[in-house]
N, C-alpha and C. Protein backbone atom coordinates (compact mmCIF):
# COMPACT_ATOMS: atom_id res chain seq x y z
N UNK A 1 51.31 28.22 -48.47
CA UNK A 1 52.49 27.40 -48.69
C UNK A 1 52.05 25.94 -48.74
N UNK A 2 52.62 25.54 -49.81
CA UNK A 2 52.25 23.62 -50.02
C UNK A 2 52.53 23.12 -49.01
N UNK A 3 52.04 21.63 -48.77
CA UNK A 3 52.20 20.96 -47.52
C UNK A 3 54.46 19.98 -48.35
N UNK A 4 54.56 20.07 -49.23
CA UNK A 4 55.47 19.99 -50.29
C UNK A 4 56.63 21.12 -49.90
N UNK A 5 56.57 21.67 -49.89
CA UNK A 5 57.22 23.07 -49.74
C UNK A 5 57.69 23.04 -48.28
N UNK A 6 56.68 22.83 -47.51
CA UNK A 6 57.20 22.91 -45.85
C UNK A 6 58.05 21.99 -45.41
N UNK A 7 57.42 20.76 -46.06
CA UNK A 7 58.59 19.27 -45.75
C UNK A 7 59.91 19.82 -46.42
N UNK A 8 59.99 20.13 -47.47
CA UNK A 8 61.41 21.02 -47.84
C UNK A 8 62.00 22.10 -46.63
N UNK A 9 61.77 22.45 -46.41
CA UNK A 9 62.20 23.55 -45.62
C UNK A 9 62.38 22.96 -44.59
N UNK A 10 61.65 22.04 -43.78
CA UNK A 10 62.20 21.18 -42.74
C UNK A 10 63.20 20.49 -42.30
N UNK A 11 63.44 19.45 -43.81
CA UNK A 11 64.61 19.21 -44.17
C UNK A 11 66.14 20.10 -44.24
N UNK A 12 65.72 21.40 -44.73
CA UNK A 12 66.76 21.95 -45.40
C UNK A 12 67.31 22.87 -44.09
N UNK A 13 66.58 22.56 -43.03
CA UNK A 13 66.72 23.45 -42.03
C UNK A 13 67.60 22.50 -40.62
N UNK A 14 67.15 20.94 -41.04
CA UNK A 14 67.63 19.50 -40.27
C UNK A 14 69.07 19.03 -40.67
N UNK A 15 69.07 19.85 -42.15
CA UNK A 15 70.41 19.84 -43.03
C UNK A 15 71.40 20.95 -42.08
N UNK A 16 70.76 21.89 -42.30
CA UNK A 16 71.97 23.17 -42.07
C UNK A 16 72.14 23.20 -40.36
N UNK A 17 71.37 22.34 -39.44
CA UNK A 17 71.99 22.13 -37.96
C UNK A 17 73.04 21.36 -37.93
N UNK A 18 72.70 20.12 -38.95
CA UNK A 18 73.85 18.94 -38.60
C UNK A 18 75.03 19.83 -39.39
N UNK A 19 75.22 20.45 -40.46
CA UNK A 19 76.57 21.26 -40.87
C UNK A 19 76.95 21.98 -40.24
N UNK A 20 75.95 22.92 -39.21
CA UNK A 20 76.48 23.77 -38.30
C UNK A 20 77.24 23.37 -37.34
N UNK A 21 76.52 21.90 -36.86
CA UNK A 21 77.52 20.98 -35.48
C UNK A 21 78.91 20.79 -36.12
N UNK A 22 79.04 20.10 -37.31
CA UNK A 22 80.34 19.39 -38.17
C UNK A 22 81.61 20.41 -38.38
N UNK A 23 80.88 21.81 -38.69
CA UNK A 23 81.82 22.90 -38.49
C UNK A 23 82.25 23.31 -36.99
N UNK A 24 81.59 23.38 -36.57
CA UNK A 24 82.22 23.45 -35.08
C UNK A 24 82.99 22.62 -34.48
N UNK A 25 82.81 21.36 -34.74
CA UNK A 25 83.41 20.05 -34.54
C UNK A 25 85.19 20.59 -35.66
N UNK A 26 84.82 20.71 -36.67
CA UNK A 26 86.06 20.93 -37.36
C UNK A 26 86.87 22.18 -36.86
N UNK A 27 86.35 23.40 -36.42
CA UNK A 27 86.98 24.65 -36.12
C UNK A 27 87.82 23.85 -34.77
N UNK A 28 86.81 23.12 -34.03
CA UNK A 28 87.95 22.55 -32.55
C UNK A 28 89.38 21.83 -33.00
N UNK A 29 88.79 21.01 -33.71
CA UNK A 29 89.87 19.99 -34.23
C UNK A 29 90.99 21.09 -34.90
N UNK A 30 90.76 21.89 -36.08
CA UNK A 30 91.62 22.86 -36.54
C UNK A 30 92.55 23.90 -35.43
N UNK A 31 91.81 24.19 -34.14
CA UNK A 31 92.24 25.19 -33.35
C UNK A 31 93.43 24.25 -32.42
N UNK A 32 92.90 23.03 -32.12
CA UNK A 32 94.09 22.11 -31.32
C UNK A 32 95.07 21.56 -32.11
N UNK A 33 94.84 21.89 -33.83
CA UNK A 33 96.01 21.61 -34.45
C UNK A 33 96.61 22.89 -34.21
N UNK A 34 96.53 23.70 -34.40
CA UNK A 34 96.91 25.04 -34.89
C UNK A 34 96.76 26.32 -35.43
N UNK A 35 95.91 25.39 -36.34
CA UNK A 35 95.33 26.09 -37.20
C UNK A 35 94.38 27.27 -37.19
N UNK A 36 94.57 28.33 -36.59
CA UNK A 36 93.70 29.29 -35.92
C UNK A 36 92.65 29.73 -37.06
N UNK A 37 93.49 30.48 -38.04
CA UNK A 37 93.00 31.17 -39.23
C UNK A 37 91.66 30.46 -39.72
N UNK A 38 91.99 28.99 -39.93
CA UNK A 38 91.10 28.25 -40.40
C UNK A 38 89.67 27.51 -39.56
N UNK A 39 90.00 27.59 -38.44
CA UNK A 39 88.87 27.72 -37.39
C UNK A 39 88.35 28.94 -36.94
N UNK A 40 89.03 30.12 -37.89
CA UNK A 40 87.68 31.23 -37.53
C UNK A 40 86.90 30.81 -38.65
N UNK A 41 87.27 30.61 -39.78
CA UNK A 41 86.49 30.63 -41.38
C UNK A 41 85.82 29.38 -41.44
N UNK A 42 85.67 28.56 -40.41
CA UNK A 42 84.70 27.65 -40.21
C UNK A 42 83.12 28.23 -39.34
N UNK A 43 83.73 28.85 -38.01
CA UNK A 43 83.28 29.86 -37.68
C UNK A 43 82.13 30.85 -38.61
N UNK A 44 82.81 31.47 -39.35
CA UNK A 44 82.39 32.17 -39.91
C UNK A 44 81.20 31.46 -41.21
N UNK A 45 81.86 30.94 -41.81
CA UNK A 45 80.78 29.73 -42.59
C UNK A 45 79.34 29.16 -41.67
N UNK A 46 79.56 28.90 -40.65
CA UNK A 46 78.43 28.27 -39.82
C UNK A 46 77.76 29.48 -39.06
N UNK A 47 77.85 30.27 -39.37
CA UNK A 47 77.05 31.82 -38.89
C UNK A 47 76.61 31.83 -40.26
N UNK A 48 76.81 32.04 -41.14
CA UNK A 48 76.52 31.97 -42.51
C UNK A 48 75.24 31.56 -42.46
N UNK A 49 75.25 30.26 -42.40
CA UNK A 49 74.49 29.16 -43.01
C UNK A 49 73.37 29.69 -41.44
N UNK A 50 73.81 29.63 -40.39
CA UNK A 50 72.35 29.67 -39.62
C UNK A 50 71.79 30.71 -39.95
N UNK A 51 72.30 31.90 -40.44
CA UNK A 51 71.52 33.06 -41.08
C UNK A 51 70.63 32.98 -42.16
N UNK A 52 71.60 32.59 -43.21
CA UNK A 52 70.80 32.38 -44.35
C UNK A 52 69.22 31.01 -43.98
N UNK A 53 69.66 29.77 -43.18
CA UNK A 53 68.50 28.99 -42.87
C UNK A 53 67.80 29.41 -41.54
N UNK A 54 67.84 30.72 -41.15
CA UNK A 54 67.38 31.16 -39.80
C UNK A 54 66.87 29.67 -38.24
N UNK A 55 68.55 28.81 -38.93
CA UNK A 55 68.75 28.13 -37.32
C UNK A 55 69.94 28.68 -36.40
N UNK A 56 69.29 28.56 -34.96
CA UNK A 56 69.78 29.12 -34.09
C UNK A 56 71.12 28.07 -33.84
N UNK A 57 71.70 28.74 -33.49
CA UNK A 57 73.37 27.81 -33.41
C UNK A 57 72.81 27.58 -32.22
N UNK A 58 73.64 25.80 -31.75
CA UNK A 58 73.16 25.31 -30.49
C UNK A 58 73.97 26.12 -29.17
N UNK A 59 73.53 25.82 -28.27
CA UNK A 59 73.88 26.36 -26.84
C UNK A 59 75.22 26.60 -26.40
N UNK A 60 76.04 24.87 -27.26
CA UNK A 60 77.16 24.38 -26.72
C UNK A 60 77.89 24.81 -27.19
N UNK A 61 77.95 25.67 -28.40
CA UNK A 61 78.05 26.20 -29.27
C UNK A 61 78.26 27.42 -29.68
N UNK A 62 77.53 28.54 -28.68
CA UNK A 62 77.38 29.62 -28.79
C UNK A 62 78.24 30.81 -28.00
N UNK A 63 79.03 29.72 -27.49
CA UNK A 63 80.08 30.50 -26.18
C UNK A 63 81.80 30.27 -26.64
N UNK A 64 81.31 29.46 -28.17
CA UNK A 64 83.10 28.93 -28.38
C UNK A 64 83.84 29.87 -29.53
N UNK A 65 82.78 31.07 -29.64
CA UNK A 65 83.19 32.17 -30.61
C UNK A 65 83.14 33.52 -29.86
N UNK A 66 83.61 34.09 -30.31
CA UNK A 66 83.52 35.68 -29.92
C UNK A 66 82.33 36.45 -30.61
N UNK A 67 81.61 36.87 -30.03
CA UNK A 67 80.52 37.95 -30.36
C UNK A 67 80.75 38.96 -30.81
N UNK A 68 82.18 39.58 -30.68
CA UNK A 68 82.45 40.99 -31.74
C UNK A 68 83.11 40.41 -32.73
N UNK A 69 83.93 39.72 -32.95
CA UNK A 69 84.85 39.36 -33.87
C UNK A 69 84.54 38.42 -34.98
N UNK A 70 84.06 37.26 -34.00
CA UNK A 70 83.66 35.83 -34.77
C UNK A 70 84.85 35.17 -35.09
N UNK A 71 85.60 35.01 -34.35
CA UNK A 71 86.98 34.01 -34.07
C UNK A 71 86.55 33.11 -33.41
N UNK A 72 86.72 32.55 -33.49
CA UNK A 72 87.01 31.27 -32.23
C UNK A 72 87.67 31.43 -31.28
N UNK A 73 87.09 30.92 -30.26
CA UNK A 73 87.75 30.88 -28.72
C UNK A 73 88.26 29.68 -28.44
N UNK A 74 89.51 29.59 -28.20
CA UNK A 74 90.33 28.52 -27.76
C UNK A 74 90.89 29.05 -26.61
N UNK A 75 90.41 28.73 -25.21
CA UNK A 75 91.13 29.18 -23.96
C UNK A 75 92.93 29.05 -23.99
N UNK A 76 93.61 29.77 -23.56
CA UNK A 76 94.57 30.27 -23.45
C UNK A 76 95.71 30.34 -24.71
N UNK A 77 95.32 30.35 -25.82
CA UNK A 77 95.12 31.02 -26.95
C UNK A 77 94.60 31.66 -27.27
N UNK A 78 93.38 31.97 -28.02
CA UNK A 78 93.12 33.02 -28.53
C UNK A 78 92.07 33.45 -27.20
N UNK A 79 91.80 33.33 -26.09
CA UNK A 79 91.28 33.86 -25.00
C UNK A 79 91.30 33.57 -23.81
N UNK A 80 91.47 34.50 -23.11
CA UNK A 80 91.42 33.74 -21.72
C UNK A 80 90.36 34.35 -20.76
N UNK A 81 89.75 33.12 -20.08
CA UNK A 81 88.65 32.71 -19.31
C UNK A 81 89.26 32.67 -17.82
N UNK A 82 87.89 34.08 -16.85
CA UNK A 82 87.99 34.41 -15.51
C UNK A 82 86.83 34.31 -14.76
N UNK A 83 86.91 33.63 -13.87
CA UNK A 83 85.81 34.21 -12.91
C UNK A 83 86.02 35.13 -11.62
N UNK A 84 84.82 36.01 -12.15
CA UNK A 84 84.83 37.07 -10.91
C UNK A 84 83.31 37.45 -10.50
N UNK A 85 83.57 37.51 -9.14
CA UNK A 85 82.46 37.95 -8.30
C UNK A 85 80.86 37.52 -9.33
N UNK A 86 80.88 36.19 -9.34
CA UNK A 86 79.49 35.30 -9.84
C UNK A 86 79.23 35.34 -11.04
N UNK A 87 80.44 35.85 -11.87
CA UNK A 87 80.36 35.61 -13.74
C UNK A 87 81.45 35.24 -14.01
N UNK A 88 81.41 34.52 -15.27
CA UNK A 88 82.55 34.17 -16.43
C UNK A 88 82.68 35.34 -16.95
N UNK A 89 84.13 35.59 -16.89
CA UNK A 89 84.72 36.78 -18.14
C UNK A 89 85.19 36.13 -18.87
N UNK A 90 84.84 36.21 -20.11
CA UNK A 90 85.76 36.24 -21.31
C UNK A 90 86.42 36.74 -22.24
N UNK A 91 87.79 36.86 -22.19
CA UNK A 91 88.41 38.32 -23.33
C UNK A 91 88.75 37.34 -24.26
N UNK A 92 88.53 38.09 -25.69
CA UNK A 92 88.77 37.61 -26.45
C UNK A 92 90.24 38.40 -26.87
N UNK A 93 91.43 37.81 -27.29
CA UNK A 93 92.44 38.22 -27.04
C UNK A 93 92.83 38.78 -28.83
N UNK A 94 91.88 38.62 -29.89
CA UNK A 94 92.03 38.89 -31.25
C UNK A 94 91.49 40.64 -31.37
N UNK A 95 90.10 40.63 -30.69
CA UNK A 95 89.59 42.01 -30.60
C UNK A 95 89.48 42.99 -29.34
N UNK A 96 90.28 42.63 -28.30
CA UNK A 96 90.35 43.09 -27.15
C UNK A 96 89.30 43.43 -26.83
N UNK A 97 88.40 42.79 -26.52
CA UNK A 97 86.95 42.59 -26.33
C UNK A 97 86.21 42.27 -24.89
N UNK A 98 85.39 41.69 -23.99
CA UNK A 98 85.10 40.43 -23.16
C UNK A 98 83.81 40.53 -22.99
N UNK A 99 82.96 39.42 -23.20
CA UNK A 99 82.16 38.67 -22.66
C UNK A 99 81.70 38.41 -20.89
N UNK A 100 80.84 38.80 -20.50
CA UNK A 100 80.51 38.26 -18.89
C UNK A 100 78.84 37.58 -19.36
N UNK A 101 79.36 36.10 -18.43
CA UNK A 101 78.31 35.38 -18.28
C UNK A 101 78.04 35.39 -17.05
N UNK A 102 76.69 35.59 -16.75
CA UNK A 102 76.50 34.72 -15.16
C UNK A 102 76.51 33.45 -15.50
N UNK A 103 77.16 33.00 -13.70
CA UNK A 103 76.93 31.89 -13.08
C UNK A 103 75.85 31.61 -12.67
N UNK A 104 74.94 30.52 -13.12
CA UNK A 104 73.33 29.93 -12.20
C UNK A 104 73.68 29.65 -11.04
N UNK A 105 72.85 30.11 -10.20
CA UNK A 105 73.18 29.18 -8.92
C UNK A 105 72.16 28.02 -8.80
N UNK A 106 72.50 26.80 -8.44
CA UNK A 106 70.95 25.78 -8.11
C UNK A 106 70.85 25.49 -6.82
């Protein structure tokens, strides 16, 4: 592979994080309007794109969708968020679903 070729791909990969943040940024903004429908298909677009550019969606990022569905999670809308006995539950209330995270302890 050219030293040409890689700087491309670097780029194109520095490209598709900052669109991935901007969509997420937009699915929030869309979900506190209302707009549910349209903050999954942002959602869904920015899974897209980290697939097709094999970047990992960021951290902050990775807990504000549903893992079976790919909706968006908007607490007490489209899910609601529990803690029990040293994890986060999360049901997602579109696919009757839930999520458990542990809690770190420090």
């Amino acid at each position: 592979m050219s030293k040409h070729r890689s700087n491309r791909k670097k780029i194109e990969k520095k490209i598709a994080k900052s669109r991935i943040i901007k969509l997420f940024k937009m699915a929030e903004k869309c979900a506190l309007s209302g707009k549910l429908y349209r903050a999954d298909r942002y959602v869904h677009i920015a899974r897209k794109i980290s697939m097709k550019y094999l970047v990992s969606i960021p951290r902050e990022y990775k807990k504000s969708y549903c893992k079976h569905c790919y909706s968006y999670l908007f607490p007490g809308i489209t899910s609601r968020i529990r803690v029990k006995r040293g994890k986060i539950i999360i049901y997602c209330k579109n696919c009757k679903k839930f999520t458990r995270l542990p809690i770190k302890n420090k």
